[in-house]
PDB file of N, CA and C in Angstrom:
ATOM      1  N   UNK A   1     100.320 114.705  84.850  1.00  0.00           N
ATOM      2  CA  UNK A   1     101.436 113.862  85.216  1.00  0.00           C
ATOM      3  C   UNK A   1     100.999 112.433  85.495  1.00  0.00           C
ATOM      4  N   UNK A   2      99.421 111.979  85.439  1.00  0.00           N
ATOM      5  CA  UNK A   2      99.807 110.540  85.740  1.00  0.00           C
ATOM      6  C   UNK A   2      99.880 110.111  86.919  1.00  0.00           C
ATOM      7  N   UNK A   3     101.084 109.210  86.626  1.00  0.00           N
ATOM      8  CA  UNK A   3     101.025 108.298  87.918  1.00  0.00           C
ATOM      9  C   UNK A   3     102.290 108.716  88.329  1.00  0.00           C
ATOM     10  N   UNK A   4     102.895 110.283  88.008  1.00  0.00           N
ATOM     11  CA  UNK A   4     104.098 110.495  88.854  1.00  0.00           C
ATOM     12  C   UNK A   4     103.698 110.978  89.950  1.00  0.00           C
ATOM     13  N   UNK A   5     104.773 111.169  90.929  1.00  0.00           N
ATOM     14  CA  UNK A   5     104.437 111.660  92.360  1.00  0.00           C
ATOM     15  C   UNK A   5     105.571 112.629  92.677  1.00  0.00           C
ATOM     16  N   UNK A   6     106.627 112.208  92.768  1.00  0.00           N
ATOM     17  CA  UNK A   6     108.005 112.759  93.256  1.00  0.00           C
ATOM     18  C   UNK A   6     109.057 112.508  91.811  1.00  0.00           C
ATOM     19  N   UNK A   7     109.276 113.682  91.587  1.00  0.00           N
ATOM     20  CA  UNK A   7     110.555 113.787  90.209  1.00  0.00           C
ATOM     21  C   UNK A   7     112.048 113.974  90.993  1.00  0.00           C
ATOM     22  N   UNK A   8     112.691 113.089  90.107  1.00  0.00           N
ATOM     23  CA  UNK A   8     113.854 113.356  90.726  1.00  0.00           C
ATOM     24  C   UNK A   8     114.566 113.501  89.545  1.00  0.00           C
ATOM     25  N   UNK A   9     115.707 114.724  89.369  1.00  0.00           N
ATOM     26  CA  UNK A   9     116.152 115.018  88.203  1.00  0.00           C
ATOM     27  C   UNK A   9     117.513 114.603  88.334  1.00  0.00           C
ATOM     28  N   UNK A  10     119.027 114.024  88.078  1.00  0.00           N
ATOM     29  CA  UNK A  10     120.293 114.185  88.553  1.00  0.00           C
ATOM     30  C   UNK A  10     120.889 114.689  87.389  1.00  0.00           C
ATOM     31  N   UNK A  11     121.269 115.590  87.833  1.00  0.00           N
ATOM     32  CA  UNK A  11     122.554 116.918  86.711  1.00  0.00           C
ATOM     33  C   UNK A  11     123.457 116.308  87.321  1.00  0.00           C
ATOM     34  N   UNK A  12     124.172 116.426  85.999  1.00  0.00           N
ATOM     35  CA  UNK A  12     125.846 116.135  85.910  1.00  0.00           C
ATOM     36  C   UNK A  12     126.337 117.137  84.974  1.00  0.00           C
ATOM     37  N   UNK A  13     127.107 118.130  85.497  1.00  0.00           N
ATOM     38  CA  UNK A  13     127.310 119.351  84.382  1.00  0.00           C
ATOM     39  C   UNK A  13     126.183 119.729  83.516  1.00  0.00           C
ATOM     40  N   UNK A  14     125.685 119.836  84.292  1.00  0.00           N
ATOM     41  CA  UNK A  14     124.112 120.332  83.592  1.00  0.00           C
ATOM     42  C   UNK A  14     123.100 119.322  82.232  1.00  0.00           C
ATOM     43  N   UNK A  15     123.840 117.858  82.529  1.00  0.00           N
ATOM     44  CA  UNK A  15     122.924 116.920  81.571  1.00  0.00           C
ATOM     45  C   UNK A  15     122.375 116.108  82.478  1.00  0.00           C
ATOM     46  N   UNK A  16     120.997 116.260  81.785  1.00  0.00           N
ATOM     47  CA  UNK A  16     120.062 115.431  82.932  1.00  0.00           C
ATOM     48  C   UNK A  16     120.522 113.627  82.347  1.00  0.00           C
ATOM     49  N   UNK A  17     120.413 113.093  83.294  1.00  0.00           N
ATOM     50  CA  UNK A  17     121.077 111.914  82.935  1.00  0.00           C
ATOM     51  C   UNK A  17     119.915 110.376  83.651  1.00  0.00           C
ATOM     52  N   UNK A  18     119.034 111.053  84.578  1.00  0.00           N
ATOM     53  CA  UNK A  18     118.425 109.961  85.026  1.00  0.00           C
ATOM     54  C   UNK A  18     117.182 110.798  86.145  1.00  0.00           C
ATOM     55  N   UNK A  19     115.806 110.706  85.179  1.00  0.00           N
ATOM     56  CA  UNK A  19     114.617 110.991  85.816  1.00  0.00           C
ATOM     57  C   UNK A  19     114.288 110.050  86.245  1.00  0.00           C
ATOM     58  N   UNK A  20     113.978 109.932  88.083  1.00  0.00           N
ATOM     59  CA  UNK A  20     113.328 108.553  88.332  1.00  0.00           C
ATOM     60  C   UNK A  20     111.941 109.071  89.067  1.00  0.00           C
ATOM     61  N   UNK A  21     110.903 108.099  89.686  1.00  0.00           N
ATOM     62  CA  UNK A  21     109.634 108.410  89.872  1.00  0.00           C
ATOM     63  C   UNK A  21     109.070 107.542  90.327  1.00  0.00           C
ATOM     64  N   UNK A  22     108.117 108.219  91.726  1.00  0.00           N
ATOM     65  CA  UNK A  22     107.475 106.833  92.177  1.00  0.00           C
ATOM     66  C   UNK A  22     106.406 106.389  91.482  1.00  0.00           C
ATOM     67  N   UNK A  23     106.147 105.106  91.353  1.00  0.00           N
ATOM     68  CA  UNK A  23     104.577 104.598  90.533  1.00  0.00           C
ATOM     69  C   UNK A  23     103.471 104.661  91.051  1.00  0.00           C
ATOM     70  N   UNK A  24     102.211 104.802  90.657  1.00  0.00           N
ATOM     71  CA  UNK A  24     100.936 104.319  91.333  1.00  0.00           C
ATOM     72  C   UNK A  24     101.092 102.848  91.853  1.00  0.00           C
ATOM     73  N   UNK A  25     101.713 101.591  90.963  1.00  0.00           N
ATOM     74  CA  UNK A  25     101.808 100.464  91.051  1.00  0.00           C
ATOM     75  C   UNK A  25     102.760 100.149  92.565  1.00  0.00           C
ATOM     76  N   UNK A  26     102.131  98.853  92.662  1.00  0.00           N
ATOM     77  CA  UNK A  26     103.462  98.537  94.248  1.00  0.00           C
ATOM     78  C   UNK A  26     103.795  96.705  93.540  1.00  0.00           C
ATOM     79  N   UNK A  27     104.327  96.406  94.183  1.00  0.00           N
ATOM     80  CA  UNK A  27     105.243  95.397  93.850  1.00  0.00           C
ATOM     81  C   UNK A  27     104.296  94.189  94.383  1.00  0.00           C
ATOM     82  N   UNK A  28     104.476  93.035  94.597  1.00  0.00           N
ATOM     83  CA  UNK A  28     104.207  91.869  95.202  1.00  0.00           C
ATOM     84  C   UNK A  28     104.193  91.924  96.439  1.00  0.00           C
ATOM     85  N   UNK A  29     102.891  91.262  97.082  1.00  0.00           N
ATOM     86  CA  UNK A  29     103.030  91.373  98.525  1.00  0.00           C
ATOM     87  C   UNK A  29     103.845  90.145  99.290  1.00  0.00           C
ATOM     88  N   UNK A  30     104.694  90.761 100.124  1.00  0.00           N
ATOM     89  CA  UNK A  30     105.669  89.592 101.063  1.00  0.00           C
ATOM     90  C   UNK A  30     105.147  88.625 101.563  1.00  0.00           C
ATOM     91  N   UNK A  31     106.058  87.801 102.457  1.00  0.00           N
ATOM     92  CA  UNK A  31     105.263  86.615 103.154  1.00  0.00           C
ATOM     93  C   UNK A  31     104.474  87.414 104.493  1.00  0.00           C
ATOM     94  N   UNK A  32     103.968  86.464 104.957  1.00  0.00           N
ATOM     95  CA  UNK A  32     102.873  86.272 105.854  1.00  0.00           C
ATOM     96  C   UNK A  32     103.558  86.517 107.454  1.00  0.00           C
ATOM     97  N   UNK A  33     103.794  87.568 107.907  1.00  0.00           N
ATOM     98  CA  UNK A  33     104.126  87.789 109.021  1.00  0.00           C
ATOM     99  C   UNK A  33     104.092  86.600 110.332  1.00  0.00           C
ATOM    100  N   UNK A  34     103.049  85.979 110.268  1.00  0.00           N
ATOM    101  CA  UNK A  34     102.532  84.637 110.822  1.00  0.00           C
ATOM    102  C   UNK A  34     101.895  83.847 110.308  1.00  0.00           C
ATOM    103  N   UNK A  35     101.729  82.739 110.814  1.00  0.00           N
ATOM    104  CA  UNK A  35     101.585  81.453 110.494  1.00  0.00           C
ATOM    105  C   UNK A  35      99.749  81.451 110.280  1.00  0.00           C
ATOM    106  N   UNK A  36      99.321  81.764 111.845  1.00  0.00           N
ATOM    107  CA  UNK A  36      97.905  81.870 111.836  1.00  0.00           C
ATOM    108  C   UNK A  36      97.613  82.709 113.157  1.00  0.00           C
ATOM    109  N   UNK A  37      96.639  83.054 113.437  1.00  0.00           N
ATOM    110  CA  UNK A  37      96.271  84.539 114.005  1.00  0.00           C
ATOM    111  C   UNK A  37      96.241  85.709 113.889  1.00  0.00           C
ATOM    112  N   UNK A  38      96.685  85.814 112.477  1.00  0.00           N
ATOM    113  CA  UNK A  38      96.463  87.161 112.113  1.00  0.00           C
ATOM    114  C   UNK A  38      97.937  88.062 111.612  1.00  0.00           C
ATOM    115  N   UNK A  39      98.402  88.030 110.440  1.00  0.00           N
ATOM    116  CA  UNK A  39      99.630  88.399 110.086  1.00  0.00           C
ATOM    117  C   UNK A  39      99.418  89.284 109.846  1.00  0.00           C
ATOM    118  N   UNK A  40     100.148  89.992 108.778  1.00  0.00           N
ATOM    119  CA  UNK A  40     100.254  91.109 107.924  1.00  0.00           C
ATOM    120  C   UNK A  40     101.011  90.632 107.175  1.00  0.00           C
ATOM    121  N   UNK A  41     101.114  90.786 105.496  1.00  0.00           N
ATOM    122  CA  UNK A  41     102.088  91.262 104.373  1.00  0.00           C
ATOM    123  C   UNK A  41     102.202  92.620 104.349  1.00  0.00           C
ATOM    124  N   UNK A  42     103.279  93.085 103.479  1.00  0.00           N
ATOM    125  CA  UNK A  42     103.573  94.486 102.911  1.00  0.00           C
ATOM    126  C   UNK A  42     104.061  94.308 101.830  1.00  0.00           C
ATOM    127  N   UNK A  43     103.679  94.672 100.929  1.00  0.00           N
ATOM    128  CA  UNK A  43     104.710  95.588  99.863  1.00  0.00           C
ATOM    129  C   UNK A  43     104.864  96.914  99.169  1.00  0.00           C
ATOM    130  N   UNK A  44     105.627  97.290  98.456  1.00  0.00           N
ATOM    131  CA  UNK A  44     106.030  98.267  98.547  1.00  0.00           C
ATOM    132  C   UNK A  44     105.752  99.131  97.210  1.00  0.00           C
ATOM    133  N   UNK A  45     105.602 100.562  97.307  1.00  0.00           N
ATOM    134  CA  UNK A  45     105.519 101.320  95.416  1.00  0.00           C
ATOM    135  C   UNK A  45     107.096 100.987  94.419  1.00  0.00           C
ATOM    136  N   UNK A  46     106.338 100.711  93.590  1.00  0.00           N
ATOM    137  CA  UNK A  46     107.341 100.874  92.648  1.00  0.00           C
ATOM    138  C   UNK A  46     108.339 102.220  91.821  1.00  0.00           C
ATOM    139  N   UNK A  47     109.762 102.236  91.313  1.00  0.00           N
ATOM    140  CA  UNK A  47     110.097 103.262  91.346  1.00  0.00           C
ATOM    141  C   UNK A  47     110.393 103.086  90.052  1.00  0.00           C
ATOM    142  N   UNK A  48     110.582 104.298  89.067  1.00  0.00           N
ATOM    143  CA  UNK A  48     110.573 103.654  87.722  1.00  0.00           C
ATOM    144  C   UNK A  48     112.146 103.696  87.162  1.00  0.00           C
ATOM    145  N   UNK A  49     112.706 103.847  87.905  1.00  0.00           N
ATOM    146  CA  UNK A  49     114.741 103.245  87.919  1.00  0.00           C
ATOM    147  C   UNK A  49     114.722 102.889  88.572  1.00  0.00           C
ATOM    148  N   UNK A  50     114.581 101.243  88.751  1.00  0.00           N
ATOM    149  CA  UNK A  50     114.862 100.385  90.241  1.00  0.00           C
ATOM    150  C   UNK A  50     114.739 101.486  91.517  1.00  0.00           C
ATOM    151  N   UNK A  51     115.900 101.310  92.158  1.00  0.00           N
ATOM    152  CA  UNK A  51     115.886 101.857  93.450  1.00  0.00           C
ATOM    153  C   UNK A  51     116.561 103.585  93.229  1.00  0.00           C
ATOM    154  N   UNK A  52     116.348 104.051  92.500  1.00  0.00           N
ATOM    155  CA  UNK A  52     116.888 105.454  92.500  1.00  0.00           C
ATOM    156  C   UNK A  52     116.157 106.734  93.019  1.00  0.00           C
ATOM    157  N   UNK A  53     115.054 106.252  93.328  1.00  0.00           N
ATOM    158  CA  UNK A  53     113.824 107.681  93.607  1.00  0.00           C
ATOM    159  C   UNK A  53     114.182 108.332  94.752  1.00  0.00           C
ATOM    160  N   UNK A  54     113.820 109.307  95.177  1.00  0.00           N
ATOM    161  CA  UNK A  54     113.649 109.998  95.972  1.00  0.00           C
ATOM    162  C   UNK A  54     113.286 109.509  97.243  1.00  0.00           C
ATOM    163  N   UNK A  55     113.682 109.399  98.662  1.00  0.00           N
ATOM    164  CA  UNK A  55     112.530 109.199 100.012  1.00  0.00           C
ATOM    165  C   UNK A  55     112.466 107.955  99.988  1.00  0.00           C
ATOM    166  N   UNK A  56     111.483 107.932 100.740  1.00  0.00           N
ATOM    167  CA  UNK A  56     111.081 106.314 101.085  1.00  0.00           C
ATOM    168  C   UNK A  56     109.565 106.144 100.057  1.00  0.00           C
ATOM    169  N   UNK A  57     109.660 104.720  99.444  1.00  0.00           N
ATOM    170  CA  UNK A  57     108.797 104.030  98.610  1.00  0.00           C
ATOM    171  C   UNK A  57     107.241 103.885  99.824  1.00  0.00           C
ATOM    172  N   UNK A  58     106.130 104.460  99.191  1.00  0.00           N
ATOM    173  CA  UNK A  58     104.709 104.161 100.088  1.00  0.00           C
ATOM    174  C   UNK A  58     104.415 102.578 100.396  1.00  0.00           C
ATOM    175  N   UNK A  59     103.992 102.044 101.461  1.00  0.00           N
ATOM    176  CA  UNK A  59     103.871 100.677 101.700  1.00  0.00           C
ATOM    177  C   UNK A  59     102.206 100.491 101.637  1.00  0.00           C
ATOM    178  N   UNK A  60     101.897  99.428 101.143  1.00  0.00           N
ATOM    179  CA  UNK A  60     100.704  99.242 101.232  1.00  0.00           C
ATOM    180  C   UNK A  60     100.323  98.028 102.360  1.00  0.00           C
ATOM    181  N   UNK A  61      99.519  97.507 102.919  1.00  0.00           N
ATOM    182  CA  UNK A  61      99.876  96.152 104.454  1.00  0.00           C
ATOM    183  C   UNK A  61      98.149  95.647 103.818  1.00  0.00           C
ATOM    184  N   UNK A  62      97.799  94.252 104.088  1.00  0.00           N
ATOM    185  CA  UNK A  62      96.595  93.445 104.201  1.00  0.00           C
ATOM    186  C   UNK A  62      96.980  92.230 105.009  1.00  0.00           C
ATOM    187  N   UNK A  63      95.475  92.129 105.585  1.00  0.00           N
ATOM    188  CA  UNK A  63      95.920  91.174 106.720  1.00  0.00           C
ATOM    189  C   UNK A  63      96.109  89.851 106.035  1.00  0.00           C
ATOM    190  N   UNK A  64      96.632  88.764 106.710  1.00  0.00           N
ATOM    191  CA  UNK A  64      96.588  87.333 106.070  1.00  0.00           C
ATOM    192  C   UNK A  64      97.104  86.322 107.452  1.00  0.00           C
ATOM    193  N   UNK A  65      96.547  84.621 106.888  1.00  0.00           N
ATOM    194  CA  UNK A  65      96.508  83.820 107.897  1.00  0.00           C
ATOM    195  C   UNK A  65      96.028  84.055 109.121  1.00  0.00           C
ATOM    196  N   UNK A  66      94.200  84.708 109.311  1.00  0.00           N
ATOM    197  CA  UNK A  66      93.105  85.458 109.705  1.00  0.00           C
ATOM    198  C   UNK A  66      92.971  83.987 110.855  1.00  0.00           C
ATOM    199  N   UNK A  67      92.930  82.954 110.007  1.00  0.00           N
ATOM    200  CA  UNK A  67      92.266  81.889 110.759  1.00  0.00           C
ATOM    201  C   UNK A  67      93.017  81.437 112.292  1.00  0.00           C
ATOM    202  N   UNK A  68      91.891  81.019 113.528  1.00  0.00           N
ATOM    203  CA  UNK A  68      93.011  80.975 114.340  1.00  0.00           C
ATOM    204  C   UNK A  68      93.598  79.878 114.650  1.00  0.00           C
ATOM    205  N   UNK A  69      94.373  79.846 115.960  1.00  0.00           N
ATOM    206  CA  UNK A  69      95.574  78.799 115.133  1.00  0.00           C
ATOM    207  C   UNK A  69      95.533  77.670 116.350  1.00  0.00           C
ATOM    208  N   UNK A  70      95.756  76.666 115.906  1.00  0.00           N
ATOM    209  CA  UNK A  70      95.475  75.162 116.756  1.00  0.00           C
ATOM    210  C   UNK A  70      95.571  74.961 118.317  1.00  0.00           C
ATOM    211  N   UNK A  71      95.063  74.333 118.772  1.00  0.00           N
ATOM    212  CA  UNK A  71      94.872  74.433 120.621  1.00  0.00           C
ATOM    213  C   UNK A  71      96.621  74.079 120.753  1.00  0.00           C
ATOM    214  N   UNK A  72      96.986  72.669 120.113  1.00  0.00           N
ATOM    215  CA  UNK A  72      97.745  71.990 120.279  1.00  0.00           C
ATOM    216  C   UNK A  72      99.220  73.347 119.964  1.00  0.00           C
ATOM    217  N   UNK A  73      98.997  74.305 119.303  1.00  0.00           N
ATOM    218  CA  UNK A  73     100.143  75.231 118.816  1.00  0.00           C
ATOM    219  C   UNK A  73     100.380  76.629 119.743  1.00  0.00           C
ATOM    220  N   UNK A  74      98.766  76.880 120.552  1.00  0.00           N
ATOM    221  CA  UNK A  74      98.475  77.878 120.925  1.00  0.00           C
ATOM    222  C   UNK A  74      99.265  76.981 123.116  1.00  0.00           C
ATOM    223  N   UNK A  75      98.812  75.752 123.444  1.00  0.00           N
ATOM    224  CA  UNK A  75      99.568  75.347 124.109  1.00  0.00           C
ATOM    225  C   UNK A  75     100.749  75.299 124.557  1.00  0.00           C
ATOM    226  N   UNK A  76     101.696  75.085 123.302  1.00  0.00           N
ATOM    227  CA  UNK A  76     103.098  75.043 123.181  1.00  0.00           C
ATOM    228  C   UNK A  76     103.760  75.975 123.224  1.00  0.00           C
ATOM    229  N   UNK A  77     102.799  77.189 122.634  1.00  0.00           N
ATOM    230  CA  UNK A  77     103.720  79.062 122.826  1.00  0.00           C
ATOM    231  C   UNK A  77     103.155  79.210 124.638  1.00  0.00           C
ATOM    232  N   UNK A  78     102.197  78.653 125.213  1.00  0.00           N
ATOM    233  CA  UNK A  78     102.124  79.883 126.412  1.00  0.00           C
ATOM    234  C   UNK A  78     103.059  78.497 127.307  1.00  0.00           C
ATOM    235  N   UNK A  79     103.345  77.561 127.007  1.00  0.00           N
ATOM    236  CA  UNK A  79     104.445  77.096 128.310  1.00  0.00           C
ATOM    237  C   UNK A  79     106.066  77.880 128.343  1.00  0.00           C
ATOM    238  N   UNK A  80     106.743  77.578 129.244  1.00  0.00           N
ATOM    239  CA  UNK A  80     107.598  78.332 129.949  1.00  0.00           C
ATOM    240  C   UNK A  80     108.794  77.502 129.469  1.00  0.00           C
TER     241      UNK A  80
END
């Protein structure tokens, strides 16, 4: 089977009309949770009929904007 995972069959009077399936592949990773200190992206598996699959799509996460982030920025969040 590949890179299927989860089959989803839909009968309609007994004609199959639409096999969908999650991919090995995932999509583009999102923006940057934060600015700097340490974010996260996510994105998500791909399904091979747009959004028709089965369950919830697997997420994949990597960190980003690691570097830390300016005195002058880190100042301005801890006042009141």
């Amino acid at each position: 089977m590949g890179q299927l995972k989860d089959l989803l069959v839909i009968m309609v009077r007994g004609v199959n009309i639409v096999s969908a399936v999650w991919l090995d592949t995932y999509g583009d990773y999102g923006e940057c949770s934060l600015t700097c200190g340490g974010g996260v992206q996510i994105r998500q598996q791909l399904c091979s009929h747009g959004d028709t699959c089965p369950g919830i799509p697997g997420t994949e996460e990597r960190e980003c904007n690691t570097q830390e982030c300016p005195r002058e920025f880190m100042a301005a969040c801890l006042k009141v």
